[in-house]
N, C-alpha and C. Protein backbone atom coordinates (compact mmCIF):
# COMPACT_ATOMS: atom_id res chain seq x y z
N UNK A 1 -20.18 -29.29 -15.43
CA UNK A 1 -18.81 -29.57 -15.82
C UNK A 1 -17.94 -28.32 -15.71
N UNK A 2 -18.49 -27.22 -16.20
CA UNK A 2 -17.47 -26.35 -16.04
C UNK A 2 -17.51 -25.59 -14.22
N UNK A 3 -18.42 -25.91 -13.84
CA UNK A 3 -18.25 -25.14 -12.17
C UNK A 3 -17.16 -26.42 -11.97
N UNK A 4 -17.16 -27.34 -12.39
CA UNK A 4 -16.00 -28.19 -11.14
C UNK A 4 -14.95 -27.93 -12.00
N UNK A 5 -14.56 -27.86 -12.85
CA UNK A 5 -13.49 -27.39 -13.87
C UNK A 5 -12.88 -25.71 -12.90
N UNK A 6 -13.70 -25.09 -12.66
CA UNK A 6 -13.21 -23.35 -11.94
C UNK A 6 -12.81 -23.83 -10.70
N UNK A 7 -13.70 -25.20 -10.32
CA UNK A 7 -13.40 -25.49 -8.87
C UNK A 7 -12.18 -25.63 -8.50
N UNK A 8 -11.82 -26.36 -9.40
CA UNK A 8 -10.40 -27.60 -9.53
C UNK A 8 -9.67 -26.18 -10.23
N UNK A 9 -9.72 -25.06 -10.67
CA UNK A 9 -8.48 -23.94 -11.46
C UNK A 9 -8.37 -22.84 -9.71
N UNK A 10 -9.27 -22.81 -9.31
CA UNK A 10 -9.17 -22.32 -8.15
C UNK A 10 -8.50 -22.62 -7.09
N UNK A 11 -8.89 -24.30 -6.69
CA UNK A 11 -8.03 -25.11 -5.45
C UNK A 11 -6.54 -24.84 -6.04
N UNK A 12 -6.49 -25.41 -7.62
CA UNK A 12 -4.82 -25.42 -8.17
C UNK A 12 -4.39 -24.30 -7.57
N UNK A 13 -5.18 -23.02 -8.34
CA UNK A 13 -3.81 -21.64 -7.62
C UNK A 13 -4.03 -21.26 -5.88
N UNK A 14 -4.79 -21.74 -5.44
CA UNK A 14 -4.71 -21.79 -3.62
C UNK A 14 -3.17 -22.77 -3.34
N UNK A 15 -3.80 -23.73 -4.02
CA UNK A 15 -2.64 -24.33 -3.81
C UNK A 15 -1.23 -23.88 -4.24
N UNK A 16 -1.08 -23.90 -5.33
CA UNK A 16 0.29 -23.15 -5.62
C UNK A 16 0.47 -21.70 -4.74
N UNK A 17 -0.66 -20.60 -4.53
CA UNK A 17 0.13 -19.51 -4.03
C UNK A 17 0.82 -20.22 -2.44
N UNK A 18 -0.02 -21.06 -1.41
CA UNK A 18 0.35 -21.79 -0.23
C UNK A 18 1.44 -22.18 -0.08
N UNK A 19 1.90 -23.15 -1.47
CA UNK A 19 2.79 -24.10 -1.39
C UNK A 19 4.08 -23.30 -2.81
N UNK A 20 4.10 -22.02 -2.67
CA UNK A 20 5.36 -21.97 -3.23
C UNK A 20 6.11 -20.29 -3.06
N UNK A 21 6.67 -20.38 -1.13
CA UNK A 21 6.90 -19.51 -0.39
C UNK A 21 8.50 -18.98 -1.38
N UNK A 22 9.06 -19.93 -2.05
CA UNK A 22 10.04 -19.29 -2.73
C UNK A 22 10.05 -18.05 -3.87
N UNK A 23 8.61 -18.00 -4.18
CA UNK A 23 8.25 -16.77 -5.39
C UNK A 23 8.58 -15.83 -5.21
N UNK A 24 8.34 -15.68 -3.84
CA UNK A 24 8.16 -14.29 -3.29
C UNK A 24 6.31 -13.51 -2.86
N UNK A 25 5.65 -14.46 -3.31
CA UNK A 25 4.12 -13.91 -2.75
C UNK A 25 4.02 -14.14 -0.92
N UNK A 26 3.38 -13.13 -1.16
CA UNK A 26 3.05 -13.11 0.46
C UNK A 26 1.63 -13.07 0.58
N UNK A 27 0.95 -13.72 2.02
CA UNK A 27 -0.53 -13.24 1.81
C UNK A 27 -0.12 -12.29 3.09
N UNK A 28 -1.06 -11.05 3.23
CA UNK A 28 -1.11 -10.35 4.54
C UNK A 28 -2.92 -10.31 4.88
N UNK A 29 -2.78 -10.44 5.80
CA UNK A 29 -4.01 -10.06 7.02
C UNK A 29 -3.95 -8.77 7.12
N UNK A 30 -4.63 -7.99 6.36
CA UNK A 30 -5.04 -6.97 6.99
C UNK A 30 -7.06 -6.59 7.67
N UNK A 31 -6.99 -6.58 8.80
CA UNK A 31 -8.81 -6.68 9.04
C UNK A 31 -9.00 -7.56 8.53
N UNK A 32 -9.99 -7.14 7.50
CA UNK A 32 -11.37 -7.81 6.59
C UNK A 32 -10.72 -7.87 5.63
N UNK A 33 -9.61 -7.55 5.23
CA UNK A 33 -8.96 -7.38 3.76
C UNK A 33 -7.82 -8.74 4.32
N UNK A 34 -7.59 -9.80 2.84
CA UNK A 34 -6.56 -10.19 2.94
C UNK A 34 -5.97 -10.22 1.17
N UNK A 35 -5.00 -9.65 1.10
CA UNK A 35 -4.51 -9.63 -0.52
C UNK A 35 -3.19 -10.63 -0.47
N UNK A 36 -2.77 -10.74 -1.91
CA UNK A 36 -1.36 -11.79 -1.74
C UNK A 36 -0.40 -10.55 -3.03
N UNK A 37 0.45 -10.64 -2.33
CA UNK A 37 1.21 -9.97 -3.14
C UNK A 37 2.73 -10.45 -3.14
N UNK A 38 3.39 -9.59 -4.27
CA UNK A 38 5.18 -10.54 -4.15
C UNK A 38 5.58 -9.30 -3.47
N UNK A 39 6.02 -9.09 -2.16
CA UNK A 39 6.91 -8.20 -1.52
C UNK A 39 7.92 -8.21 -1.75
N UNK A 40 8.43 -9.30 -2.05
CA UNK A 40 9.83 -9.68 -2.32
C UNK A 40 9.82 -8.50 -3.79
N UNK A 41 9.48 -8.74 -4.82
CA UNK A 41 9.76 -7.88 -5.83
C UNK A 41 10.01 -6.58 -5.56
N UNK A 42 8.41 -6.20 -5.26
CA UNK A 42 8.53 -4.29 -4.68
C UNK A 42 9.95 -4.62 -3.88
N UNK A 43 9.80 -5.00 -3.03
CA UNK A 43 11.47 -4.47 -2.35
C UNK A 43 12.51 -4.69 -3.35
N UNK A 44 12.69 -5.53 -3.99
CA UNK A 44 13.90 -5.47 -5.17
C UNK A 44 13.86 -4.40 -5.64
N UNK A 45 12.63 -4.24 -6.35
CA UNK A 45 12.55 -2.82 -7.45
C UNK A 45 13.10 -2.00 -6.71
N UNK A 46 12.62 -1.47 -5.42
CA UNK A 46 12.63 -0.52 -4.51
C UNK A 46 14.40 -0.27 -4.40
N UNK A 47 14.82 -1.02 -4.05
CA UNK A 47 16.64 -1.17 -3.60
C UNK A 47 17.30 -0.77 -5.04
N UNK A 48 16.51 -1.05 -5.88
CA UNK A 48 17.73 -1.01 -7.40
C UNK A 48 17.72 0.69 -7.14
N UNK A 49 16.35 1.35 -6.92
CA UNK A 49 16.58 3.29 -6.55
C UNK A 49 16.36 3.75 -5.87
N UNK A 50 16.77 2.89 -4.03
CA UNK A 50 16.61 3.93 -3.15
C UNK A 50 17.64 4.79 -3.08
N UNK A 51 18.87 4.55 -3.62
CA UNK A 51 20.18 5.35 -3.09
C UNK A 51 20.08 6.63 -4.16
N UNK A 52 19.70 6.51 -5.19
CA UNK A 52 19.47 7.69 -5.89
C UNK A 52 18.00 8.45 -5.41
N UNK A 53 17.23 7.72 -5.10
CA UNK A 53 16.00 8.79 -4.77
C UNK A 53 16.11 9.76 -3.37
N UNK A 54 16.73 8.72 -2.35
CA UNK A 54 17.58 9.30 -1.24
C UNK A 54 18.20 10.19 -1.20
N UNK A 55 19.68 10.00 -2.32
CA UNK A 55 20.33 11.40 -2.33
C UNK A 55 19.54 12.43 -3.27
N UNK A 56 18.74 12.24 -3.19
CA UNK A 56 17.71 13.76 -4.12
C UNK A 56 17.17 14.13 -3.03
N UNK A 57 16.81 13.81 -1.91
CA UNK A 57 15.51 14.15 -0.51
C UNK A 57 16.73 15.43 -0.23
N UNK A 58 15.92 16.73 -0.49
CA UNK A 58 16.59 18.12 0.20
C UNK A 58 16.48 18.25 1.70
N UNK A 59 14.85 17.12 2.24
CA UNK A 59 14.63 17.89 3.39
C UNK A 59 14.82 16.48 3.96
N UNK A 60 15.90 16.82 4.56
CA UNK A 60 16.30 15.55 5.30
C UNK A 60 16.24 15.59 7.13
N UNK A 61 15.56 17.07 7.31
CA UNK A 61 15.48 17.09 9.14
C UNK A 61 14.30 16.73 9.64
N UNK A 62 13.31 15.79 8.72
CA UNK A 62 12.17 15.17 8.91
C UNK A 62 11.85 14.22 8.42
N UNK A 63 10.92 13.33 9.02
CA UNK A 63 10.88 12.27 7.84
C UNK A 63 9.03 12.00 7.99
N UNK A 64 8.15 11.66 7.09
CA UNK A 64 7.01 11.24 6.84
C UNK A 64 6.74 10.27 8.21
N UNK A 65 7.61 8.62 7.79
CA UNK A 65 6.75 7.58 7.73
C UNK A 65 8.50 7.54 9.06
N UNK A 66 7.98 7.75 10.28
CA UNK A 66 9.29 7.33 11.14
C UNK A 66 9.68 6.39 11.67
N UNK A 67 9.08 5.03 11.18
CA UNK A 67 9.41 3.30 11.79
C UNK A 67 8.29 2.74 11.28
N UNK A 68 8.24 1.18 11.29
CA UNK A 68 6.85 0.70 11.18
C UNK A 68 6.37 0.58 12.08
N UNK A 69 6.87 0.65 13.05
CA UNK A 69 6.11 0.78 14.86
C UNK A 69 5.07 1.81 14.81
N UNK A 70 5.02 2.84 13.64
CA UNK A 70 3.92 3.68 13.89
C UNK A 70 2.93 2.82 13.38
N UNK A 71 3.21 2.38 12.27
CA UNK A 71 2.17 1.30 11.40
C UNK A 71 1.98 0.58 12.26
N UNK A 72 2.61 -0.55 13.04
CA UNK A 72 1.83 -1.45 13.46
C UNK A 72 0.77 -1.19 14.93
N UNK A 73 0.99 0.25 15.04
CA UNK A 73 0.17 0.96 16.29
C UNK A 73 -1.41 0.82 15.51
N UNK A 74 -1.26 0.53 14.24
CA UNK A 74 -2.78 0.47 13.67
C UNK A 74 -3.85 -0.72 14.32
N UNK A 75 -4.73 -0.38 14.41
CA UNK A 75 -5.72 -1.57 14.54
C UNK A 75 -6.07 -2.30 13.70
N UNK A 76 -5.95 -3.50 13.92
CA UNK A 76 -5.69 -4.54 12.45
C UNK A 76 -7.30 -4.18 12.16
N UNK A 77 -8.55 -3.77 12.50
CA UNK A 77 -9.61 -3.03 11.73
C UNK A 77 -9.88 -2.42 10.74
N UNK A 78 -8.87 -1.24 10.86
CA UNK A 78 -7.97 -0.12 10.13
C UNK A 78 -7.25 -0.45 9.23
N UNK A 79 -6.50 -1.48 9.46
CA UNK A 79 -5.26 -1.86 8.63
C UNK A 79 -5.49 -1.52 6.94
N UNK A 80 -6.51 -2.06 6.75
CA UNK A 80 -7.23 -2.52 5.23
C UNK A 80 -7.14 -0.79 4.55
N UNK A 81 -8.14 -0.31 5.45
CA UNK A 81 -8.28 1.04 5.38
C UNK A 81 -6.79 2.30 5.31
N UNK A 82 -5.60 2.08 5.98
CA UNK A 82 -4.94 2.83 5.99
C UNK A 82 -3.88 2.54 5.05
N UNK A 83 -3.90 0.78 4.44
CA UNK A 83 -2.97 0.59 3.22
C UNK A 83 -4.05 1.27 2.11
N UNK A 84 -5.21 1.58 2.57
CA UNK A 84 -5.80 1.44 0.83
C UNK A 84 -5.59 3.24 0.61
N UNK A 85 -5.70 4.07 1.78
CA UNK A 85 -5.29 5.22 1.77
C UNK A 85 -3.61 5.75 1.38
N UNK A 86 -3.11 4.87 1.95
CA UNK A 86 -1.28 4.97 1.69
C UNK A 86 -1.28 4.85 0.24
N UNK A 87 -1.29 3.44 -0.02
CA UNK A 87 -1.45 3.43 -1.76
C UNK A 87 -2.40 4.65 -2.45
N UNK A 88 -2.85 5.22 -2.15
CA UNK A 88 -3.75 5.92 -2.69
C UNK A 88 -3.01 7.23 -3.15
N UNK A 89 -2.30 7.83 -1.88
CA UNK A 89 -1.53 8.83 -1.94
C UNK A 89 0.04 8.40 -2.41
N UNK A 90 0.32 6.95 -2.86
CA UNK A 90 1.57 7.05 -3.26
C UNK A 90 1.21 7.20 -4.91
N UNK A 91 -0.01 6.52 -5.29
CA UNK A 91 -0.32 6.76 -7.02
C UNK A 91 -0.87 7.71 -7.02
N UNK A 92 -1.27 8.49 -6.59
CA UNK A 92 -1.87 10.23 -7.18
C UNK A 92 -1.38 10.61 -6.59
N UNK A 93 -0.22 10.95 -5.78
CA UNK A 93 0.47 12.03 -5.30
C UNK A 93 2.42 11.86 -6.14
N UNK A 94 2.49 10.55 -5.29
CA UNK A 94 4.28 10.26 -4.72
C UNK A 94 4.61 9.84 -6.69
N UNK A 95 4.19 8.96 -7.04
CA UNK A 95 4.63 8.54 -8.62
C UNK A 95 4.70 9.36 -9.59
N UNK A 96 3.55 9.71 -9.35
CA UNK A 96 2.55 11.09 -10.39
C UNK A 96 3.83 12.29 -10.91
N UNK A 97 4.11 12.26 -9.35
CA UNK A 97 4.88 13.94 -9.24
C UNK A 97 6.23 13.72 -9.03
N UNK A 98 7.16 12.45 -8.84
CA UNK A 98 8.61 12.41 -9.13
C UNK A 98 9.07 12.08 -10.36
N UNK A 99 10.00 13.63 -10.26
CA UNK A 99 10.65 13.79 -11.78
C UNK A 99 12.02 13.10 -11.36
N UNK A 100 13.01 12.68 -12.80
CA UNK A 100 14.51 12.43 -12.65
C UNK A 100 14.89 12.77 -14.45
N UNK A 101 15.75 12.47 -14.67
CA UNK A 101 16.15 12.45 -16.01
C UNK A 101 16.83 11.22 -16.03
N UNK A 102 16.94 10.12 -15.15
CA UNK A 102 17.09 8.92 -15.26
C UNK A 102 16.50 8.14 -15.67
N UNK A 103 15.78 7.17 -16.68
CA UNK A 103 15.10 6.18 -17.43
C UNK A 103 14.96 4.93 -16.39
N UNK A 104 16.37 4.27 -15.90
CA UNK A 104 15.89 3.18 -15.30
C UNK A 104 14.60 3.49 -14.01
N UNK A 105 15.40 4.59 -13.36
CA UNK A 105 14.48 4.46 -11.88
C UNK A 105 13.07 4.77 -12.85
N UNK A 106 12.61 5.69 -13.91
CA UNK A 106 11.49 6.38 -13.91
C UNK A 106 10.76 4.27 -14.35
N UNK A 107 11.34 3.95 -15.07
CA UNK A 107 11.02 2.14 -15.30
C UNK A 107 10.15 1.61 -13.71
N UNK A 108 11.45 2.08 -12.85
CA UNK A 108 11.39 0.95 -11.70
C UNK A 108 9.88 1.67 -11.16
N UNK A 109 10.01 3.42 -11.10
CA UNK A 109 8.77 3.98 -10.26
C UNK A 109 7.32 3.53 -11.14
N UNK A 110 7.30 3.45 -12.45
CA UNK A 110 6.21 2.83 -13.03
C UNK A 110 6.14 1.73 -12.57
N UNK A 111 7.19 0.51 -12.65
CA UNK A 111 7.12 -0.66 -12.14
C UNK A 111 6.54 -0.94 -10.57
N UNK A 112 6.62 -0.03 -9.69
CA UNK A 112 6.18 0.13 -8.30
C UNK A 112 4.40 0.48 -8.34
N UNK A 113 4.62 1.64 -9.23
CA UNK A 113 2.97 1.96 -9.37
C UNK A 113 2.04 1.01 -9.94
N UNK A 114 2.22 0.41 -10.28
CA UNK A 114 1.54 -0.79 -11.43
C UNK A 114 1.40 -1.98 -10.27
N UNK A 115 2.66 -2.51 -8.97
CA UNK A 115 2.21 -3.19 -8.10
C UNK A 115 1.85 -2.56 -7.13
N UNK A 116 1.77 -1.57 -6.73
CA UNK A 116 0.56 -0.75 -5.93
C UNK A 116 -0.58 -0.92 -6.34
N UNK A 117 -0.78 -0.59 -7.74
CA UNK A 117 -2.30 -0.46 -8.14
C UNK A 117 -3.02 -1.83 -8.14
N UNK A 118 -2.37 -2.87 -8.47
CA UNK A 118 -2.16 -4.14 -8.31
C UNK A 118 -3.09 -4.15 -6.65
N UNK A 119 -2.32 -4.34 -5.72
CA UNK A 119 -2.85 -4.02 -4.40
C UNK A 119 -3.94 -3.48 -4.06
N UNK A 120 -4.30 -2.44 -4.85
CA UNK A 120 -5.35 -1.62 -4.33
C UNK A 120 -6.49 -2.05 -4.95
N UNK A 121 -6.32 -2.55 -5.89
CA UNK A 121 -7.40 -3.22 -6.61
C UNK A 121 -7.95 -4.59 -5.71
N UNK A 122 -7.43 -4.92 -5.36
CA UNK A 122 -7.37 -5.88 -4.42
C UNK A 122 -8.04 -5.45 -2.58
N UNK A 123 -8.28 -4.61 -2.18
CA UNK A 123 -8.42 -4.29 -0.93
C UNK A 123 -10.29 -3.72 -1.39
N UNK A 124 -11.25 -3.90 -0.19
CA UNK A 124 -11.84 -3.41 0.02
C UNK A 124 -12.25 -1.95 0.29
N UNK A 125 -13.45 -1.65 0.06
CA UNK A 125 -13.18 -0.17 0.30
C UNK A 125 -13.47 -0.24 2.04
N UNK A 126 -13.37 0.93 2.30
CA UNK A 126 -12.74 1.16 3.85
C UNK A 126 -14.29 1.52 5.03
N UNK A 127 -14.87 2.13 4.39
CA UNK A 127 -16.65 2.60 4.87
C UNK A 127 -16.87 3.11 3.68
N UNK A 128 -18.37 2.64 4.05
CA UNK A 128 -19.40 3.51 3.15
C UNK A 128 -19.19 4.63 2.74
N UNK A 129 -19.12 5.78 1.96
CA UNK A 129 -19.29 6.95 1.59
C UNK A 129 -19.47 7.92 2.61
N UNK A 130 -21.17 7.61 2.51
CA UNK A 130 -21.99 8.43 3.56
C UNK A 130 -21.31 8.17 5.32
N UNK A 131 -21.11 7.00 5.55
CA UNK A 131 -20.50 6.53 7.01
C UNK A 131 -19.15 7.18 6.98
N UNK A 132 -18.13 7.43 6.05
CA UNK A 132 -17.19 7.64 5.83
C UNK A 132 -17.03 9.27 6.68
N UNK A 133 -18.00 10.01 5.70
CA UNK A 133 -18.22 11.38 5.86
C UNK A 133 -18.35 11.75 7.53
N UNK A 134 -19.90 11.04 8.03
CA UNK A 134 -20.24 11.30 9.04
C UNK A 134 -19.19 11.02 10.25
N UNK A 135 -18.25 9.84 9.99
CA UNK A 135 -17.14 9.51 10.49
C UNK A 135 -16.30 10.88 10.86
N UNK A 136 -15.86 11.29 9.66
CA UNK A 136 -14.64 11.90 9.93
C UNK A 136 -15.22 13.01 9.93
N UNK A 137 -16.64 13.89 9.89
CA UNK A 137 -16.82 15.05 9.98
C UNK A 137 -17.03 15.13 11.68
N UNK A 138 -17.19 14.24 12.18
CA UNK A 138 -17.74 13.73 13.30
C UNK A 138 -16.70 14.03 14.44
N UNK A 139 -14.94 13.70 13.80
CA UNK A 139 -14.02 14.14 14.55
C UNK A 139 -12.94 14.98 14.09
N UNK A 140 -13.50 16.37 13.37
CA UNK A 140 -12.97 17.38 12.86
C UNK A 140 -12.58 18.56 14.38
N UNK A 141 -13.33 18.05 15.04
CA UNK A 141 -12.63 18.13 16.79
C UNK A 141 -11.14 18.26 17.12
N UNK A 142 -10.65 16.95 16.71
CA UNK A 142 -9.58 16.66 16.92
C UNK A 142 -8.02 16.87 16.04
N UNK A 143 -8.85 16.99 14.74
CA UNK A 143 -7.71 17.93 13.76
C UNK A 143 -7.77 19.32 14.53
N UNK A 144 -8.89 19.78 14.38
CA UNK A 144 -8.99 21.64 15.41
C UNK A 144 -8.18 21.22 16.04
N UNK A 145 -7.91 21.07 17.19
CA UNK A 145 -7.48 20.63 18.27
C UNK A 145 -5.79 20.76 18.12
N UNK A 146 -5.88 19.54 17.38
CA UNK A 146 -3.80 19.01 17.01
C UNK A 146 -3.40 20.63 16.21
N UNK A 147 -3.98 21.41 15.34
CA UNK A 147 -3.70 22.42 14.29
C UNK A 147 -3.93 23.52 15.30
N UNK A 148 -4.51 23.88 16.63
CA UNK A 148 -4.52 24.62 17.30
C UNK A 148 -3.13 24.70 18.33
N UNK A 149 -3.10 23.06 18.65
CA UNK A 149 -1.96 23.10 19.33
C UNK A 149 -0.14 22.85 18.99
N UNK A 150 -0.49 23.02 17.71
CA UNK A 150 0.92 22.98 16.89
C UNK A 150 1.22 25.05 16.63
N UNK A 151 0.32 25.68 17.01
CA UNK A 151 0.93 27.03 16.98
C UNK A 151 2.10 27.62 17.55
């Protein structure tokens, strides 16, 4: 009785997240990873303080993240792997370490971190540990390389 009871609480919220595109949840495909999240929100939150976090950016003759065309150059393989890294570095780096003396935005940047973490909790991990290592020690080649030829 109770497995068909989880059965039937399970189909319900499949069903509702499917059938109610007005919330704002989204599911994304990423690889092996698929999470559902409300994009719609983060972007609200996001808009109530980009114009103030904007006019604080000193270094404005560069930018990080320069289109999503770089993003979608990812291999949907990867994908899983390079949101779970992005989020990673926006909650221990980007949240962590922006100050304001403004209350709402510091609200909205908790409010962002909390649906990041949200997300990340949600994603698979990316490789093994050990595979991880051998991976990327494997093409420490190619950082040499880019850090040689940026002199």
């Amino acid at each position: 009785m109770k497995a068909s009871g989880l059965a039937f609480g399970l189909l319900s919220v499949v069903f509702y997240l499917l059938w109610t595109p007005s919330s704002g949840l989204k599911i994304l495909h990423l690889g092996s990873c698929v999470i559902v999240t409300n994009l719609q929100e983060i972007q609200s939150e996001f808009s109530e303080i980009r114009d103030s976090v904007q006019a604080s950016d000193r270094n404005t003759d560069f930018r990080i993240l320069r289109s999503t065309g770089s993003l979608q150059d990812t291999e949907p393989s990867d994908r899983c792997c390079l949101l779970r890294h992005l989020l990673r570095l926006y909650l221990d780096r980007v949240f962590k370490n922006y100050q304001t003396s403004d209350h709402h935005t510091l609200r909205k940047i908790s409010s962002l971190a909390n649906s990041f973490l949200t997300i990340k909790k949600d994603l698979q991990l990316c490789l093994e540990p050990q595979a991880a290592a051998v991976k990327v020690l494997g093409e420490l080649d190619i950082l040499l390389r880019w850090m040689e030829e940026t002199q």
